[in-house]
PDB file of N, CA and C in Angstrom:
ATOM      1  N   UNK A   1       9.931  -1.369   9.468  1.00  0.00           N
ATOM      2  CA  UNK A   1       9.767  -1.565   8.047  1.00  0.00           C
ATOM      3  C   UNK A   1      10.769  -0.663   7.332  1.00  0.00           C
ATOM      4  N   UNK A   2      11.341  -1.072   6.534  1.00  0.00           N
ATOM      5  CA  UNK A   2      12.598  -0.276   5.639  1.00  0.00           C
ATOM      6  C   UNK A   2      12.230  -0.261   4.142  1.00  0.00           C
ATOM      7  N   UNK A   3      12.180   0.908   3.482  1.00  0.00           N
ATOM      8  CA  UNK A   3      11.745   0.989   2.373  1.00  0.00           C
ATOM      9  C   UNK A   3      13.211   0.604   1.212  1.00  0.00           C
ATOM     10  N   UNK A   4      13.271  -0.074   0.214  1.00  0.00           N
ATOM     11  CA  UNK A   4      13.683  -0.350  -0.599  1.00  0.00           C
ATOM     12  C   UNK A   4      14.004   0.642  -2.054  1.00  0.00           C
ATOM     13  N   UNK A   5      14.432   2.188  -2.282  1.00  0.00           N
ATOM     14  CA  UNK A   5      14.277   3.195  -2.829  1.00  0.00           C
ATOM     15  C   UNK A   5      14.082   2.620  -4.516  1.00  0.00           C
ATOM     16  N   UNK A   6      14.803   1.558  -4.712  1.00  0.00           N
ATOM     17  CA  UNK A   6      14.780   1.032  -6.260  1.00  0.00           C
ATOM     18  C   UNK A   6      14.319   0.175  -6.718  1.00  0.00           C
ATOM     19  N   UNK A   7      13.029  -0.354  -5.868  1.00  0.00           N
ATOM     20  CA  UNK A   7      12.054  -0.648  -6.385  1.00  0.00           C
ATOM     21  C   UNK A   7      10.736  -0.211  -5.677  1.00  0.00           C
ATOM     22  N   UNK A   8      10.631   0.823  -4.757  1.00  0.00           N
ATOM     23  CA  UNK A   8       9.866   1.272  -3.915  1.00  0.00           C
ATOM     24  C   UNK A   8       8.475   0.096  -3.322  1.00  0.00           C
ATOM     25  N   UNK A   9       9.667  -0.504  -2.667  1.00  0.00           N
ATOM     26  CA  UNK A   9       8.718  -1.831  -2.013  1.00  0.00           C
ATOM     27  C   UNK A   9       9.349  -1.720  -0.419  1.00  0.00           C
ATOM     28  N   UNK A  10       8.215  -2.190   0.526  1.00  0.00           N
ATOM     29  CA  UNK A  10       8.943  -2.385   1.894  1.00  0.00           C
ATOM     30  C   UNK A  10       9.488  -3.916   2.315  1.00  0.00           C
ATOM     31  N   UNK A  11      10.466  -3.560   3.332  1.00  0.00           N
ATOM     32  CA  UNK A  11      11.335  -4.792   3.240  1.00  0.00           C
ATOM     33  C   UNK A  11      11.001  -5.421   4.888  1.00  0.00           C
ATOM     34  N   UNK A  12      10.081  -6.157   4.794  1.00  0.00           N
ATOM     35  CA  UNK A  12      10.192  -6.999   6.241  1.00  0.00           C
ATOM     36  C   UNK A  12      10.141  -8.469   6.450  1.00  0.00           C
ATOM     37  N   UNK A  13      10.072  -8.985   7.351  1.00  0.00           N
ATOM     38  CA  UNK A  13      10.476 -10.387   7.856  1.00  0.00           C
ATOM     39  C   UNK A  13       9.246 -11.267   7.549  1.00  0.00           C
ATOM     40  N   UNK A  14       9.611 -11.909   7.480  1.00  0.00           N
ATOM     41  CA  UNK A  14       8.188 -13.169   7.094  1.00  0.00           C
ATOM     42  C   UNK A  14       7.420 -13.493   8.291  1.00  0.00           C
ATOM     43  N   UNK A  15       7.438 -13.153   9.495  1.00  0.00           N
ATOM     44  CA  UNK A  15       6.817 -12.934  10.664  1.00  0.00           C
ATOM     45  C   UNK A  15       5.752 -11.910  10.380  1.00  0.00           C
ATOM     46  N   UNK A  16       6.163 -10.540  10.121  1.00  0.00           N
ATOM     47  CA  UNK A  16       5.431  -9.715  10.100  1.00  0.00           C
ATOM     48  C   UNK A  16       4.632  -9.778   9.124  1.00  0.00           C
ATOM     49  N   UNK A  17       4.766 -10.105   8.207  1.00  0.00           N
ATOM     50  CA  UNK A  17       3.763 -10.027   6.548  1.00  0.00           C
ATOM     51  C   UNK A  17       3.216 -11.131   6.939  1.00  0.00           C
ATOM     52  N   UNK A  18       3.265 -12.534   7.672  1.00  0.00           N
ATOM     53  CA  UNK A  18       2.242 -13.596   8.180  1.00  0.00           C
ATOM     54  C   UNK A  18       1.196 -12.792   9.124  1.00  0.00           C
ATOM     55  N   UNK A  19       2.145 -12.316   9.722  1.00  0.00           N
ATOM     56  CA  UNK A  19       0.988 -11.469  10.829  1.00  0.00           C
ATOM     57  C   UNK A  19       0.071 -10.483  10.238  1.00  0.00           C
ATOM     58  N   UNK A  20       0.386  -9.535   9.083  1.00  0.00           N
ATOM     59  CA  UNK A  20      -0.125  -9.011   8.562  1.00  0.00           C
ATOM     60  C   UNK A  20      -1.082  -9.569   7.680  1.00  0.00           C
ATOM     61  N   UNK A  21      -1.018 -10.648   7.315  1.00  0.00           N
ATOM     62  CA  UNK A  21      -2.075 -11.717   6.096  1.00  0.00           C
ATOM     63  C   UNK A  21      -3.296 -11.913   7.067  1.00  0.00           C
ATOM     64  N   UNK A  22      -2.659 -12.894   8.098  1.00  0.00           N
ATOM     65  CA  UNK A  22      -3.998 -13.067   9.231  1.00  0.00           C
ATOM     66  C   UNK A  22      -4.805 -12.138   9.155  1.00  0.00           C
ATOM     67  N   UNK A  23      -4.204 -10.366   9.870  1.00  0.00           N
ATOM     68  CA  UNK A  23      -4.787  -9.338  10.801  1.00  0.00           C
ATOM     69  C   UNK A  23      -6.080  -8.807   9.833  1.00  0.00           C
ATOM     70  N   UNK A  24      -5.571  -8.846   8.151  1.00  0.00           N
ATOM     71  CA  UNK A  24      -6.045  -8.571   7.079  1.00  0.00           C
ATOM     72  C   UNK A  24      -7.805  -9.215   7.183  1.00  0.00           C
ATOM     73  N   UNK A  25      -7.440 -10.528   7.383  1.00  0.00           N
ATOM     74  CA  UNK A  25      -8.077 -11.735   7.206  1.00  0.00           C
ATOM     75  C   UNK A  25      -9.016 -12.199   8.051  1.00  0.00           C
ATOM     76  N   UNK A  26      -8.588 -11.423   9.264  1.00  0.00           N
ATOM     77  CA  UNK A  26      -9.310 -11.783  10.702  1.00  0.00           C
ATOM     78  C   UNK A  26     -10.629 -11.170  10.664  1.00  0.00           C
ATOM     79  N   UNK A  27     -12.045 -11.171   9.815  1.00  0.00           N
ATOM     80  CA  UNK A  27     -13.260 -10.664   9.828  1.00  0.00           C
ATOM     81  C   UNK A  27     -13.546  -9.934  11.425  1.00  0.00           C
ATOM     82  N   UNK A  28     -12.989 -11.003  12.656  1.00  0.00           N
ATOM     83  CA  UNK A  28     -13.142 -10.432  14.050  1.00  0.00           C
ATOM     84  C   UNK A  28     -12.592  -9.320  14.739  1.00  0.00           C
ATOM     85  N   UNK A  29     -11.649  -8.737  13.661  1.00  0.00           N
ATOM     86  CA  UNK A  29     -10.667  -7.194  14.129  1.00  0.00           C
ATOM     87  C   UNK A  29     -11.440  -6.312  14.152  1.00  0.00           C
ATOM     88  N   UNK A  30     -10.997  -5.101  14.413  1.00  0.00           N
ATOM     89  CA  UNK A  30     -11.725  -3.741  14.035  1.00  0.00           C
ATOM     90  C   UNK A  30     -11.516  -3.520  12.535  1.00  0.00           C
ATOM     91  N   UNK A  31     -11.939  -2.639  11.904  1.00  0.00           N
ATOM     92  CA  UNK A  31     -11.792  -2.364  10.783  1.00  0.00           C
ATOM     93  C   UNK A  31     -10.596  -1.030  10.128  1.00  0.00           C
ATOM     94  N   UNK A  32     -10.596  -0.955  11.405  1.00  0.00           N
ATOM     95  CA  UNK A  32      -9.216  -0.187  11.600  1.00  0.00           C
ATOM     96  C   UNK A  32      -7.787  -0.435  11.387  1.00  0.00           C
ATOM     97  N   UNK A  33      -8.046  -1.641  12.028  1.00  0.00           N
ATOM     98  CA  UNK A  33      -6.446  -2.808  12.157  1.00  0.00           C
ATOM     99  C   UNK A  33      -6.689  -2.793  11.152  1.00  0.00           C
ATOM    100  N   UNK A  34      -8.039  -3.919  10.240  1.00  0.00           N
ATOM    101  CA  UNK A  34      -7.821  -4.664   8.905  1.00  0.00           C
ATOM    102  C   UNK A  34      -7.543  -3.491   7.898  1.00  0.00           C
ATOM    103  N   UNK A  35      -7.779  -2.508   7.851  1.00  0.00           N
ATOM    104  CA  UNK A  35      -6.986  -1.232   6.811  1.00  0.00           C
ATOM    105  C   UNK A  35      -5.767  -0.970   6.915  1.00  0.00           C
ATOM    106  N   UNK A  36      -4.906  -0.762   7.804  1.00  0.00           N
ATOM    107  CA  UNK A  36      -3.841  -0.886   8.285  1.00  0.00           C
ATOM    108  C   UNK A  36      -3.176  -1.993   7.950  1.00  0.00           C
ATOM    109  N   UNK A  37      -3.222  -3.219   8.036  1.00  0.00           N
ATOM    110  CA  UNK A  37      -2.819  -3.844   7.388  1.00  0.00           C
ATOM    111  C   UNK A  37      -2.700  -4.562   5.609  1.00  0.00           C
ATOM    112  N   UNK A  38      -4.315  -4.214   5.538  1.00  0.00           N
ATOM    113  CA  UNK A  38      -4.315  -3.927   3.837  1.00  0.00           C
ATOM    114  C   UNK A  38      -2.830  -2.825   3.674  1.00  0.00           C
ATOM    115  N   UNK A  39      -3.261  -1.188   3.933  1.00  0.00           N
ATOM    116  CA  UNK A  39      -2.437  -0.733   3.323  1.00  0.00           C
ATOM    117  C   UNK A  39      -0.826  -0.831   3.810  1.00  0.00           C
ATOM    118  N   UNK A  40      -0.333  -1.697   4.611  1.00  0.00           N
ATOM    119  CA  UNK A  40       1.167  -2.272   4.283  1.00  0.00           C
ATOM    120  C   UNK A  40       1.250  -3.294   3.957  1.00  0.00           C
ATOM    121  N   UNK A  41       0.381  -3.844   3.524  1.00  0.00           N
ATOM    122  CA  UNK A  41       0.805  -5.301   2.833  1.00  0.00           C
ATOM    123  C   UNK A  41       0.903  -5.108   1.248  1.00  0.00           C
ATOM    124  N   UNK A  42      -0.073  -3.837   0.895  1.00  0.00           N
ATOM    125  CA  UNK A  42      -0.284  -2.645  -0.811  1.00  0.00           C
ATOM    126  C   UNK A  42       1.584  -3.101  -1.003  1.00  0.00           C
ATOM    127  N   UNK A  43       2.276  -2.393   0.287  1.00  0.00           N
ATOM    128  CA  UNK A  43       3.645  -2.295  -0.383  1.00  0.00           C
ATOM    129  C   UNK A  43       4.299  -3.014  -0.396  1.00  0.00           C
ATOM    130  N   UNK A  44       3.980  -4.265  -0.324  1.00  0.00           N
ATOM    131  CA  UNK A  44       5.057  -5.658  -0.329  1.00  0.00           C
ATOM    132  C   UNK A  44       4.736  -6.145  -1.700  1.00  0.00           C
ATOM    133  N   UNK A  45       5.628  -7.201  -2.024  1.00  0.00           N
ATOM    134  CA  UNK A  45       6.014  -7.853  -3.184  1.00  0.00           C
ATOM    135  C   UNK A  45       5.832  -9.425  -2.861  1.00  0.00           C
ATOM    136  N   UNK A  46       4.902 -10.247  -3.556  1.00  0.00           N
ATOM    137  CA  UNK A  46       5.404 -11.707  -3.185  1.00  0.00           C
ATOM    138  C   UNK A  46       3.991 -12.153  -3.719  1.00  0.00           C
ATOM    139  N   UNK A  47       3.906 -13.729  -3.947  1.00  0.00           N
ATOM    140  CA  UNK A  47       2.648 -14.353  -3.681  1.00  0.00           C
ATOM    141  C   UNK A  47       1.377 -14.458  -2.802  1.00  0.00           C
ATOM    142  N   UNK A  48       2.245 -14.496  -1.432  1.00  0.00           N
ATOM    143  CA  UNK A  48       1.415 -14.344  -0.292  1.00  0.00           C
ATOM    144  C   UNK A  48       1.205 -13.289  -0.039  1.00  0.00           C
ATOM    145  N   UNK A  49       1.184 -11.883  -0.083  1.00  0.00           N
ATOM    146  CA  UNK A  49       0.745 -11.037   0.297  1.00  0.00           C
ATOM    147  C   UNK A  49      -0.212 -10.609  -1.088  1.00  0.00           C
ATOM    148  N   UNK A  50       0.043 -11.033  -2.411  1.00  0.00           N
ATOM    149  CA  UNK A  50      -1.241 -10.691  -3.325  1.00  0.00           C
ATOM    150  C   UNK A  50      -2.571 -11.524  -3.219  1.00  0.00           C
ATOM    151  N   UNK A  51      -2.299 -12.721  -2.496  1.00  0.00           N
ATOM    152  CA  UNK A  51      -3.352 -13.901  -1.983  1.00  0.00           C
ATOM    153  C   UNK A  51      -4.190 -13.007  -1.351  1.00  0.00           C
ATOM    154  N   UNK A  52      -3.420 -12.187  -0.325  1.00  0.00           N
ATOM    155  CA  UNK A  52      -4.276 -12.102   1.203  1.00  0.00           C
ATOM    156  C   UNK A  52      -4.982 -10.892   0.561  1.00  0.00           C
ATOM    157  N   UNK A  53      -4.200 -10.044  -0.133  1.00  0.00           N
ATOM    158  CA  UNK A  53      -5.095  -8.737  -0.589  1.00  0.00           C
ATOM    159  C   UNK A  53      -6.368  -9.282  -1.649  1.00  0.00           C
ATOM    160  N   UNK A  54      -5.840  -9.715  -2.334  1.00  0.00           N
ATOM    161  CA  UNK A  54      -7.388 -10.511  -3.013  1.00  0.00           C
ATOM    162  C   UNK A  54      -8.184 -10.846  -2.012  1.00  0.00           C
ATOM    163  N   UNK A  55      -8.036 -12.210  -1.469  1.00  0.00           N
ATOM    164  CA  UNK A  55      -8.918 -12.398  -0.224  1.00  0.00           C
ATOM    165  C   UNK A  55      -9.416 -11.480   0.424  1.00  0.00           C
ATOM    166  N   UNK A  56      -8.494 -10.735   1.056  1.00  0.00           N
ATOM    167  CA  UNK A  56      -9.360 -10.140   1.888  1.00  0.00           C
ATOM    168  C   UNK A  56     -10.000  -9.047   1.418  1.00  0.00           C
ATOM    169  N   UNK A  57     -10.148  -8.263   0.244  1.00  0.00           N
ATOM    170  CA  UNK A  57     -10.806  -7.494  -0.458  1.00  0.00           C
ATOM    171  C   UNK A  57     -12.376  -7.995  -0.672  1.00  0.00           C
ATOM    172  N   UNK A  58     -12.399  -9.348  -1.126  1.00  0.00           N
ATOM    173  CA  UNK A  58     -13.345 -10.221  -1.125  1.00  0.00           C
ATOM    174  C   UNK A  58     -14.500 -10.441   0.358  1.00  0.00           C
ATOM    175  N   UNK A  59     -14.090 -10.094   1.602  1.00  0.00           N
ATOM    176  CA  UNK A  59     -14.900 -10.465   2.538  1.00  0.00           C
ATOM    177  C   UNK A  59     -15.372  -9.163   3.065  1.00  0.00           C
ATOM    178  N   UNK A  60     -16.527  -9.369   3.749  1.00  0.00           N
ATOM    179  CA  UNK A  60     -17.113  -8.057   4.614  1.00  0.00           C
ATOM    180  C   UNK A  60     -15.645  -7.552   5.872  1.00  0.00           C
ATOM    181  N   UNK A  61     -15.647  -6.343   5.640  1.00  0.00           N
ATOM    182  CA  UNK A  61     -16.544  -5.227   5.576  1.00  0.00           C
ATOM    183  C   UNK A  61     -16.241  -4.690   4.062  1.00  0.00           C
ATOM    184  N   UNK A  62     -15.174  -5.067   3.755  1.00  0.00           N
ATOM    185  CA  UNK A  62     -14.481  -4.382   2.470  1.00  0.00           C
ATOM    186  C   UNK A  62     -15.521  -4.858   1.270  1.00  0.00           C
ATOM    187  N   UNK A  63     -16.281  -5.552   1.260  1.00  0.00           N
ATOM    188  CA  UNK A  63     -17.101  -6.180  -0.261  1.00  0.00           C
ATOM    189  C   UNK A  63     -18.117  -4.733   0.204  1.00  0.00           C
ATOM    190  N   UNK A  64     -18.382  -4.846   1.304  1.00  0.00           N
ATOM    191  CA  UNK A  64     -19.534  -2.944   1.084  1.00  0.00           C
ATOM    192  C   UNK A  64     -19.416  -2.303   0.388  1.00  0.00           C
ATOM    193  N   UNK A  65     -17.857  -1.963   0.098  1.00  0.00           N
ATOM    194  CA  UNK A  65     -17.309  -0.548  -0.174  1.00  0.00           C
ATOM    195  C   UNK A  65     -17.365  -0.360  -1.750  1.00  0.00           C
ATOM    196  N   UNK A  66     -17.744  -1.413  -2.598  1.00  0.00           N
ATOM    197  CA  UNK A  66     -17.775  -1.460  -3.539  1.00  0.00           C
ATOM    198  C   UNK A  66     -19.077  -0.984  -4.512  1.00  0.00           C
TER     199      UNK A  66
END
């Protein structure tokens, strides 16, 4: 992942931020992964990665925390 200094966003491949939407998404992960991937997907820029953070904010375990 390569950070972008002038607009402080990270810069990766559309492989990885798909993979990261799923891992987010996958209720069947640990809750470990799915944080981990919440917080690098926080630093991306795009449609699809504000989808998945909505979404997945929305499902257990993360609706607890509220």
């Amino acid at each position: 992942m390569v950070m972008d200094s002038w607009n402080d966003v990270a810069l990766v491949s559309s492989e990885m931020e798909k993979f990261l939407c799923e891992l987010l998404l996958d209720s069947s992960q640990p809750i470990s992964e799915r944080f981990r991937a919440f917080f690098s997907l926080r630093n991306l820029k795009g449609a699809s990665t504000r989808n998945a953070l909505i979404l997945g904010w929305s499902l257990p375990p993360f609706t607890t925390l509220t």
